[in-house]
Structures are given as C-alpha cells and as structure tokens.
C-alpha atoms as a PDB file:
ATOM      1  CA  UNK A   1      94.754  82.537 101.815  1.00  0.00           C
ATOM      2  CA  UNK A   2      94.545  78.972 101.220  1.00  0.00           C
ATOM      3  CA  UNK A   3      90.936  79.100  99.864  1.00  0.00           C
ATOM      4  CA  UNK A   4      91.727  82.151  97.406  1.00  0.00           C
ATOM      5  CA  UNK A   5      95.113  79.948  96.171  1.00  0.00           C
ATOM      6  CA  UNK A   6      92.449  76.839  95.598  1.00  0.00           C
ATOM      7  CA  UNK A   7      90.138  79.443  93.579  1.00  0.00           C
ATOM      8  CA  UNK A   8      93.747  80.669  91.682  1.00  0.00           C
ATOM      9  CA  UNK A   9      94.104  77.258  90.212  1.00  0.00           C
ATOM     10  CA  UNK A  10      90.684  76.781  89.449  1.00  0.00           C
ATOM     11  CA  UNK A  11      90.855  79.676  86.907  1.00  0.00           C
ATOM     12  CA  UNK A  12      89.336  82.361  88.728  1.00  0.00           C
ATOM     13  CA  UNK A  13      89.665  86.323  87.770  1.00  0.00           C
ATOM     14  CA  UNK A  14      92.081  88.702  88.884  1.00  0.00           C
ATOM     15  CA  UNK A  15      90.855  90.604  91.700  1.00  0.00           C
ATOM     16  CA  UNK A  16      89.208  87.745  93.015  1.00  0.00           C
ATOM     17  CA  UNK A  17      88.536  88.435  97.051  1.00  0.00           C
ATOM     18  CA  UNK A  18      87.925  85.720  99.353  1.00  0.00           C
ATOM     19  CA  UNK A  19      86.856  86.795 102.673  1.00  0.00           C
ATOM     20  CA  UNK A  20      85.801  85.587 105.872  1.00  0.00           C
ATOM     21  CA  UNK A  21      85.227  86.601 108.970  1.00  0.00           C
ATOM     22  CA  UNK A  22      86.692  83.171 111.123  1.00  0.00           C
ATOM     23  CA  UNK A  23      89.470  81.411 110.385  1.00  0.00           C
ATOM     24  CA  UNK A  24      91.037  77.823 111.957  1.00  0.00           C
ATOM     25  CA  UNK A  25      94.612  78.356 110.587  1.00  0.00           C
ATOM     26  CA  UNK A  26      95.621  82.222 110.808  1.00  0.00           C
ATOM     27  CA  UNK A  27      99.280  82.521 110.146  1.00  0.00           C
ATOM     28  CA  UNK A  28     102.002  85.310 109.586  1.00  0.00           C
ATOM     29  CA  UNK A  29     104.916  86.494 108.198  1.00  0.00           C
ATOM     30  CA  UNK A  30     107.041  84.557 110.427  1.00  0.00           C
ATOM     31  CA  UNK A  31     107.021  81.148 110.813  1.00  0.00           C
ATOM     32  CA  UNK A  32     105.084  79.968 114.030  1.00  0.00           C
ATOM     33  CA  UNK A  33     103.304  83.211 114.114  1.00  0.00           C
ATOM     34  CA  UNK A  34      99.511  82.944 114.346  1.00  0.00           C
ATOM     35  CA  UNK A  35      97.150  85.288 114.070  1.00  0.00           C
ATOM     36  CA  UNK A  36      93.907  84.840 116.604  1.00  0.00           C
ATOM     37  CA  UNK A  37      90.339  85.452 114.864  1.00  0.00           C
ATOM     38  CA  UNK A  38      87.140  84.382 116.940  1.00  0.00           C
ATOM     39  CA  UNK A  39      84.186  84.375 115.054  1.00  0.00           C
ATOM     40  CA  UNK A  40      82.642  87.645 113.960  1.00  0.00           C
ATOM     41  CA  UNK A  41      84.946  90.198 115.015  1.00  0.00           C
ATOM     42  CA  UNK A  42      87.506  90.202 112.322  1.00  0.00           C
ATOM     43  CA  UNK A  43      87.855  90.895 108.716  1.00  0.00           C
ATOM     44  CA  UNK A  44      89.846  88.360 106.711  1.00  0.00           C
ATOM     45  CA  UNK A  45      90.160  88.683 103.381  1.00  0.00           C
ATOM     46  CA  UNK A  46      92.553  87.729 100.516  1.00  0.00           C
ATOM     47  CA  UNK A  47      92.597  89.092  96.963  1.00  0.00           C
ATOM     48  CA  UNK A  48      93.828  87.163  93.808  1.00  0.00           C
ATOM     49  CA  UNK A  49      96.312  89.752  91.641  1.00  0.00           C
ATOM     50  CA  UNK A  50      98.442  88.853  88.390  1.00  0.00           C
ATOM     51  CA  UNK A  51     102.138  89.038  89.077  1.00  0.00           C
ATOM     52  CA  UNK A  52     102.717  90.769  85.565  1.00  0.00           C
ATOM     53  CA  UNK A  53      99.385  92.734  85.555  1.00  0.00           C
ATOM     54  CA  UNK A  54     100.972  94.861  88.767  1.00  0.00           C
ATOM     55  CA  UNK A  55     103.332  97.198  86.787  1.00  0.00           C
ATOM     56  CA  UNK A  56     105.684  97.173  89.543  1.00  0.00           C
ATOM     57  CA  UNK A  57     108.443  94.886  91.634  1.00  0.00           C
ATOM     58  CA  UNK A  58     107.068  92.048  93.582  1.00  0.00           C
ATOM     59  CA  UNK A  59     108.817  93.285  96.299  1.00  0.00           C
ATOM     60  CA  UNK A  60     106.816  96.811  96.441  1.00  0.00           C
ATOM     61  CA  UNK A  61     103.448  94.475  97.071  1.00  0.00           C
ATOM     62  CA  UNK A  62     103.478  94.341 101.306  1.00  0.00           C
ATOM     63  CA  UNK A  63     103.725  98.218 101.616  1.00  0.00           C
ATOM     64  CA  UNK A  64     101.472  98.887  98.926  1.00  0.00           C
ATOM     65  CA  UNK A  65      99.151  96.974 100.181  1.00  0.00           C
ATOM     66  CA  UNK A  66      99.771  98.173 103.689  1.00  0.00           C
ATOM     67  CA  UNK A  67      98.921 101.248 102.490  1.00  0.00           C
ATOM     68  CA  UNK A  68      95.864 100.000 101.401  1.00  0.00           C
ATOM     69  CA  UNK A  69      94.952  98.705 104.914  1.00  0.00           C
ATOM     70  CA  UNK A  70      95.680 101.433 106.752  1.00  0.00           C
ATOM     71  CA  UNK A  71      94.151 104.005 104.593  1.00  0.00           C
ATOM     72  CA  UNK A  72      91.426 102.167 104.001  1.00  0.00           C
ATOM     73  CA  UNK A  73      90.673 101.756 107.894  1.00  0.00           C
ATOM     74  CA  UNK A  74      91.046 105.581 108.114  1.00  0.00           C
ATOM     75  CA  UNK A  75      88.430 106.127 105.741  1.00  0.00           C
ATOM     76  CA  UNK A  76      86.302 103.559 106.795  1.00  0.00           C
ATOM     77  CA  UNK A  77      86.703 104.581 111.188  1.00  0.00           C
ATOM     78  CA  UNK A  78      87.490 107.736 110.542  1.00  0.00           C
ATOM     79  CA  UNK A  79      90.874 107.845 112.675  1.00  0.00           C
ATOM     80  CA  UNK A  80      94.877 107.906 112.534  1.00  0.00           C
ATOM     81  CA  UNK A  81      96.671 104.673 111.767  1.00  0.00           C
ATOM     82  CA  UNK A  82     100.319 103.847 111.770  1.00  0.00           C
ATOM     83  CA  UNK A  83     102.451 101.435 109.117  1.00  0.00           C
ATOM     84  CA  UNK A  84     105.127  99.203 111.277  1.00  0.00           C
ATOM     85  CA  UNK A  85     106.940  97.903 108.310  1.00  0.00           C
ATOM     86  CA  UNK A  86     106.936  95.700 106.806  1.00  0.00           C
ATOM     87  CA  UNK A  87     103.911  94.567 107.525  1.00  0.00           C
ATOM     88  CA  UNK A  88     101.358  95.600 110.313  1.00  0.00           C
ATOM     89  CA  UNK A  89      99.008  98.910 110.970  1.00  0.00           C
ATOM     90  CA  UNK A  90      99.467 100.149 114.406  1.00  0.00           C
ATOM     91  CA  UNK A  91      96.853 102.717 116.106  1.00  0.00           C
ATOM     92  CA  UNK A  92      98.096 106.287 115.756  1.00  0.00           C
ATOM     93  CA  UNK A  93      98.739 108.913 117.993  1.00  0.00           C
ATOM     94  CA  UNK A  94      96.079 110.281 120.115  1.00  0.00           C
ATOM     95  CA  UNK A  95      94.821 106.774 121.122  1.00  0.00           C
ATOM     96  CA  UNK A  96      94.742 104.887 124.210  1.00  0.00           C
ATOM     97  CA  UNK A  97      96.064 102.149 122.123  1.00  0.00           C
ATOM     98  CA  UNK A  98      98.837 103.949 120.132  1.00  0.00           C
ATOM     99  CA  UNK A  99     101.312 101.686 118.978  1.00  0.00           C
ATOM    100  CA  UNK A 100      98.868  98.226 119.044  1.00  0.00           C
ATOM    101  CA  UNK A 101      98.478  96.100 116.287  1.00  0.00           C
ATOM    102  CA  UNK A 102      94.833  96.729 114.759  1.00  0.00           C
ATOM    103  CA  UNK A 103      95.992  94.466 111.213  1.00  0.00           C
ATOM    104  CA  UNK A 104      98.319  92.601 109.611  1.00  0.00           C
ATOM    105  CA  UNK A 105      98.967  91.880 106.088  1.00  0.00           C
ATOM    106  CA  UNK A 106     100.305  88.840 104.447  1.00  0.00           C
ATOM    107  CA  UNK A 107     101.721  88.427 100.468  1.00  0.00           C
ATOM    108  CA  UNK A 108     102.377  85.453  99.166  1.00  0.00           C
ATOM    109  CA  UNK A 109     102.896  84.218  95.150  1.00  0.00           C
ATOM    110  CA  UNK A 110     102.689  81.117  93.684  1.00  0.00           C
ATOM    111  CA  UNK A 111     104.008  80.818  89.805  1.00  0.00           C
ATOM    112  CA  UNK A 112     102.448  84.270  88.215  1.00  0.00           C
ATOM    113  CA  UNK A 113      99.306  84.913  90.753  1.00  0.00           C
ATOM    114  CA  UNK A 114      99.574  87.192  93.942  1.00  0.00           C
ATOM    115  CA  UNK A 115      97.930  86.806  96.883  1.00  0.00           C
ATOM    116  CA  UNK A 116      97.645  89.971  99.753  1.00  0.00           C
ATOM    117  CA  UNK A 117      96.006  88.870 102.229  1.00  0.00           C
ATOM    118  CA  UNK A 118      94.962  90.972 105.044  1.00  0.00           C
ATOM    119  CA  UNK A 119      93.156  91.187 108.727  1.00  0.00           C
ATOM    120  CA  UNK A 120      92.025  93.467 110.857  1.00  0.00           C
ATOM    121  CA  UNK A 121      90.591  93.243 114.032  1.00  0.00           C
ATOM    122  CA  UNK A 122      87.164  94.743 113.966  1.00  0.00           C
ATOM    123  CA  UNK A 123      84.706  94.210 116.708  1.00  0.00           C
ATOM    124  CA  UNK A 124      87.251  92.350 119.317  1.00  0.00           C
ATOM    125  CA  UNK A 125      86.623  93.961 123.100  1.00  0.00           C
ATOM    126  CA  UNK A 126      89.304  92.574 124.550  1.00  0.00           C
ATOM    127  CA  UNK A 127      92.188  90.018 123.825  1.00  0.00           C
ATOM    128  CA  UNK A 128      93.759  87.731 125.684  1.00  0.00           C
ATOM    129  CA  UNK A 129      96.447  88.304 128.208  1.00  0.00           C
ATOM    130  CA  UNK A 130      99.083  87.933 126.332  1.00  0.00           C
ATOM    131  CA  UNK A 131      98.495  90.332 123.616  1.00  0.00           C
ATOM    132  CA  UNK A 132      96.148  92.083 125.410  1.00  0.00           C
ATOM    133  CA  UNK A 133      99.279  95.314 125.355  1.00  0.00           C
ATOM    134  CA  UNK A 134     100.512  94.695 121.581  1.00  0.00           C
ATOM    135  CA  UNK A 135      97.243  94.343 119.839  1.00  0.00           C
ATOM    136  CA  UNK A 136      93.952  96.220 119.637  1.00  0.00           C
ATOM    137  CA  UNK A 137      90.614  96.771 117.725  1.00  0.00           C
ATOM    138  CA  UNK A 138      88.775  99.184 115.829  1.00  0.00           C
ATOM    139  CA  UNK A 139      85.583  98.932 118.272  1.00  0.00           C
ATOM    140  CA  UNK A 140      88.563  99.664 120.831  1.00  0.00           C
ATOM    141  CA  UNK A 141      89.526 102.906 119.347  1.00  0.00           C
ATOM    142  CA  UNK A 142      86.811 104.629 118.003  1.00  0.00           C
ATOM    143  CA  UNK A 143      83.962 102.654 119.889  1.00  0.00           C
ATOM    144  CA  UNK A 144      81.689 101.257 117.892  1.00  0.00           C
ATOM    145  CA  UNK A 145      81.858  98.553 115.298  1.00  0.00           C
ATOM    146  CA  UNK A 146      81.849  99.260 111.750  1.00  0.00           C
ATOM    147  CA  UNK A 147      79.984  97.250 109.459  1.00  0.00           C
ATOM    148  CA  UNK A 148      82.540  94.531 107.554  1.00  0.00           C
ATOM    149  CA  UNK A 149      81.365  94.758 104.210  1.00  0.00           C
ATOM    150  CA  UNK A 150      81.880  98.807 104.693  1.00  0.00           C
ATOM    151  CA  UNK A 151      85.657  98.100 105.869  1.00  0.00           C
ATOM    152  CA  UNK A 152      86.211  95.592 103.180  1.00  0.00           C
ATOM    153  CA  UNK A 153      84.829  97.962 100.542  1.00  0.00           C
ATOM    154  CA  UNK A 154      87.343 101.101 101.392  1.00  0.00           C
ATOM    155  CA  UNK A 155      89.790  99.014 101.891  1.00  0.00           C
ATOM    156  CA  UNK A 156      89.425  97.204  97.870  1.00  0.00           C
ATOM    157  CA  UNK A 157      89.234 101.082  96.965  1.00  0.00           C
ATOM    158  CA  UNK A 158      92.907 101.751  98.036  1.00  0.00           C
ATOM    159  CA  UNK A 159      94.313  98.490  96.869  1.00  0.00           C
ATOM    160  CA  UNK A 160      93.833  99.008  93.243  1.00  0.00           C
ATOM    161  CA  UNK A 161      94.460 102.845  93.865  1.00  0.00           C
ATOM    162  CA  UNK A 162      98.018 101.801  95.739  1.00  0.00           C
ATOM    163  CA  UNK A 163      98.856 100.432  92.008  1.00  0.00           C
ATOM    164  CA  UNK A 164      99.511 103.647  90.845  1.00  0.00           C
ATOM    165  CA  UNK A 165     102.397 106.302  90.691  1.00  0.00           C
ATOM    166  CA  UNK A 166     104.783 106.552  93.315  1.00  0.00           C
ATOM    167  CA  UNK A 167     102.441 108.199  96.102  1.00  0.00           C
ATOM    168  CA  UNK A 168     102.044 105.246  98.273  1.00  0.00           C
ATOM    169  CA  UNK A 169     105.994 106.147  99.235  1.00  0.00           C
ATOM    170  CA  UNK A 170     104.692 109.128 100.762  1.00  0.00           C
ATOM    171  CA  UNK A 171     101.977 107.390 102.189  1.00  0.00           C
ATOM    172  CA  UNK A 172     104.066 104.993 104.117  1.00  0.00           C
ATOM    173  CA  UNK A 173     106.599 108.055 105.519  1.00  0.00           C
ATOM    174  CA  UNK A 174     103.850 110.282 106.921  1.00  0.00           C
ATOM    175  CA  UNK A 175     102.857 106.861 109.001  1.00  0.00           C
ATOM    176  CA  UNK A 176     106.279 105.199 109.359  1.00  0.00           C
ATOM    177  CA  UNK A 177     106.135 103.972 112.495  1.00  0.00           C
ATOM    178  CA  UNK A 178     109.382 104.638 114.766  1.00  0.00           C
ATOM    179  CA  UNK A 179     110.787 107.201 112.130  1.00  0.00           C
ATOM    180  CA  UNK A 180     113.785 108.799 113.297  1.00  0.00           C
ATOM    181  CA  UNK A 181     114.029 107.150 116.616  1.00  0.00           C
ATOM    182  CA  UNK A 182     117.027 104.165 117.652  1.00  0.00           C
ATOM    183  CA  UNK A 183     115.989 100.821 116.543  1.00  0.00           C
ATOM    184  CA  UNK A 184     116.972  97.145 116.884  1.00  0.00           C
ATOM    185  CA  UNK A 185     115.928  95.131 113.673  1.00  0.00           C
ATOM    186  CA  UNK A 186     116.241  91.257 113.404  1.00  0.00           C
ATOM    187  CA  UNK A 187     117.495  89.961 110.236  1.00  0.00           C
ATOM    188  CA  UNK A 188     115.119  87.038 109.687  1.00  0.00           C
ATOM    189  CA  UNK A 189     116.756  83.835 108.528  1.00  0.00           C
ATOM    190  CA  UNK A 190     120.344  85.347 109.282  1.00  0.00           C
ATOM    191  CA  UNK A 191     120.421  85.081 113.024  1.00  0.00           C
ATOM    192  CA  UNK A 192     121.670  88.682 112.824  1.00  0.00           C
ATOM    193  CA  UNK A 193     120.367  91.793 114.518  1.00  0.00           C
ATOM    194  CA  UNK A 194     121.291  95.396 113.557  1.00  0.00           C
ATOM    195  CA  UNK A 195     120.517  98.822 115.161  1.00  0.00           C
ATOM    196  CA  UNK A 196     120.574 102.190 113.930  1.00  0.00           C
ATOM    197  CA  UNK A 197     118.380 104.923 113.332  1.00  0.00           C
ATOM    198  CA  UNK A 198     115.090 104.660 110.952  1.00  0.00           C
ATOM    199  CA  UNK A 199     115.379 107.066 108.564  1.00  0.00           C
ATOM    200  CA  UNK A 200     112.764 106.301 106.122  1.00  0.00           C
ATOM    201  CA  UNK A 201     111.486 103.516 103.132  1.00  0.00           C
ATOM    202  CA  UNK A 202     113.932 103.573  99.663  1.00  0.00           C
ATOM    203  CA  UNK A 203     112.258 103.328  96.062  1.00  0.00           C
ATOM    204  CA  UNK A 204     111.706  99.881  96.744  1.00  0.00           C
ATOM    205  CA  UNK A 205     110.019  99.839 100.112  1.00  0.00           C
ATOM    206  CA  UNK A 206     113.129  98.497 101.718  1.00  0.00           C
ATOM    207  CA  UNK A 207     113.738 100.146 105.420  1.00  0.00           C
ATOM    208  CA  UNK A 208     116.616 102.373 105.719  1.00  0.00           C
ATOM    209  CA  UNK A 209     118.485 102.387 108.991  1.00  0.00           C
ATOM    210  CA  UNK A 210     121.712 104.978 109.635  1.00  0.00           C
ATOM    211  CA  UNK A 211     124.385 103.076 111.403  1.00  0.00           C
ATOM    212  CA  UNK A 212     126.550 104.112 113.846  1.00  0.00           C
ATOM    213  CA  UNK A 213     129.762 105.144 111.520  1.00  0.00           C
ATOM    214  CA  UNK A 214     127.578 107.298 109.479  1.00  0.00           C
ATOM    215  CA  UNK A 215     126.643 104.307 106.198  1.00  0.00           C
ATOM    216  CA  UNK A 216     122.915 103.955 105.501  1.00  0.00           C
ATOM    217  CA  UNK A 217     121.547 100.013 105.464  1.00  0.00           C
ATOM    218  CA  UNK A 218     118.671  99.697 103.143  1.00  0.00           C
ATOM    219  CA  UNK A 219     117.045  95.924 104.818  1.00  0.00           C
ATOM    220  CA  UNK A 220     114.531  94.481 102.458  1.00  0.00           C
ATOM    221  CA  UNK A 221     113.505  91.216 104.973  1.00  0.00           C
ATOM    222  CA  UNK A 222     113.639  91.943 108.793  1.00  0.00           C
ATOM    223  CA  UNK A 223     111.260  92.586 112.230  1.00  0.00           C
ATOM    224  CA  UNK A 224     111.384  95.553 114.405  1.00  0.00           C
ATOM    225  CA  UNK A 225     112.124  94.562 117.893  1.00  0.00           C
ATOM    226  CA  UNK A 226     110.436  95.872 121.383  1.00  0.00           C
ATOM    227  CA  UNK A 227     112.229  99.035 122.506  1.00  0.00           C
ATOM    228  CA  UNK A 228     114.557  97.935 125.459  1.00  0.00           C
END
C-alpha cells in the first residue's frame, strides 16, 4: 500500500499493481490490526484506481473488490469462498476450515487516487497459535499451492469486471457470510454494539441488520463479532 501510494504521486497509470509477496508493515482495517505475511507464502498486492474513473460511490469499493478476491480465488483454486463483510473472504462450506480467514482486503484514497489493496494467504501450512482457528490458507484447503502470478492474474480479471452493473450485489448475497443468522456488530469509533439479524447488503453495500422491534439498520462502518 505504501509503495503503490509513493508510485501514485510519482505519476503512475491507473491500474497500476504493486505486489509482493513479504511485507514488514501489514496492517488492517482497524487500527492495531496486523496482518502476518512470512516470506513466500502470501500474495500482496495493491492496485492504483482513479476515484472519478470508477463510475460508482467510493463507498461501493471494499465489496466490490471483495468480490473480486473471492471470486477470483474460486477461479484460480477451484473451491467455495465466503465474503465476511466488510472486508475479509472466509473458506466456504464443505471445508475443514469453513469460516477462516483465507484474505483480507484493504481501500484506502488519498485526494482523487484509490488504492484496494488485498492479501491472501497462499502457501502458509500452518499459523501460529493464536490464529491458528480464525485464519487459513489456500494450500490448506485445496492442498497444493497455486502459482502467485496465476492467483494475481484471476484475481485483476474480476476487479475491473466488479466495475460493472449491479451484479457484484448478487455476488456478495450468495456468499454473505452469517446471512440470516443473530449477530452482534461493533460500531467502530462509536463504542456502540448492536445485534439483530443479517438480512442482506443495501444498494450501497451497507449491512442490513433487523432489530428486535421489527426496524431494519442499514450500518455502513462496523465488525462482526465472535458468536457467543
């Protein structure tokens, strides 16, 4: 992320992709989050996009681009991914590691450029203990390790595909992870949580929750919690 925002100001085209496959200063969505990338076994990447080149809201960019991700790692490994908005793809159903965090996307702006920024956790074998239960890797589902350049390449495919039309709506529902089940969802930056049911994604790509007196919330910022 950093290097593509240095290559932003020096001038360089749209669709610009700097990738990598090691990185010193991983960071997410959340502040203090990190994200954990020995050498090798990920795929880090970042690709430079013009704000008013997109044709759409800012605030569409994470899910389309999640879309991106996960379809692209289903073409690419040939199996069933999940979308945990706003932000992560999950292993699907039908794996040992259903529900574990296989990548992670990250959009940031800075005056008119875009940046999505994305990783996924390729050739990993194991983790360590402490996300050794949340997180997992594509050698770990379908077991064997796909070549990066491969991953990378299906994964550009859907990006600029994900531009266009509505479709990437439906994209997100069929994988919606934790649709129609009892959630717990912390407001970030309020020091609020909420719970209701997860009913789907609005027009926008905002969550919608049904509450408890019958009202729909439609959250635009937040983080699923752990199930109880």
């Amino acid at each position: 992320m950093d290097d593509a925002r240095e290559l932003a100001r020096a001038g360089c085209p749209e669709g610009t992709v700097a990738v990598s496959d090691y990185q010193e200063k991983g960071r997410g969505r959340v502040p203090g989050r990190t994200w954990i990338s020995p050498p090798k076994e990920s795929l880090l990447a970042t690709v430079v996009l013009s704000i008013p080149a997109l044709g759409y809201d800012l605030e569409e960019l994470p899910l389309r681009a999640g879309v991106a991700v996960a379809l692209g790692i289903e073409d690419a490994a040939g199996i069933a991914v999940h979308i945990k908005w706003p932000n992560d793809v999950l292993a699907g159903p039908g794996s040992a590691a259903a529900g574990r965090k296989i990548a992670g996307i990250l959009c940031e702006a800075l005056g008119g450029t875009a940046f999505v920024g994305f990783g996924v956790n390729r050739a990993q074998a194991s983790f360590p203990d402490e996300i050794a239960r949340s997180a997992c890797s594509l050698f770990q589902v379908c077991g064997r390790v796909l070549p990066a350049g491969a991953l990378l390449s299906a994964i550009l495919v859907r990006l600029r595909s994900s531009s266009a039309g509505t479709t990437w709506q439906d994209q997100v529902r069929a994988r919606l992870h934790r649709r129609g089940e009892d959630v717990r969802l912390d407001l970030i930056g309020s020091g609020r949580t909420v719970q209701g049911k997860l009913l789907d994604i609005d027009q926008r790509g905002r969550l919608v929750l049904g509450l408890s007196d019958g009202s729909r919330l439609a959250v635009s910022q937040g983080e699923l919690l752990p199930s109880p």
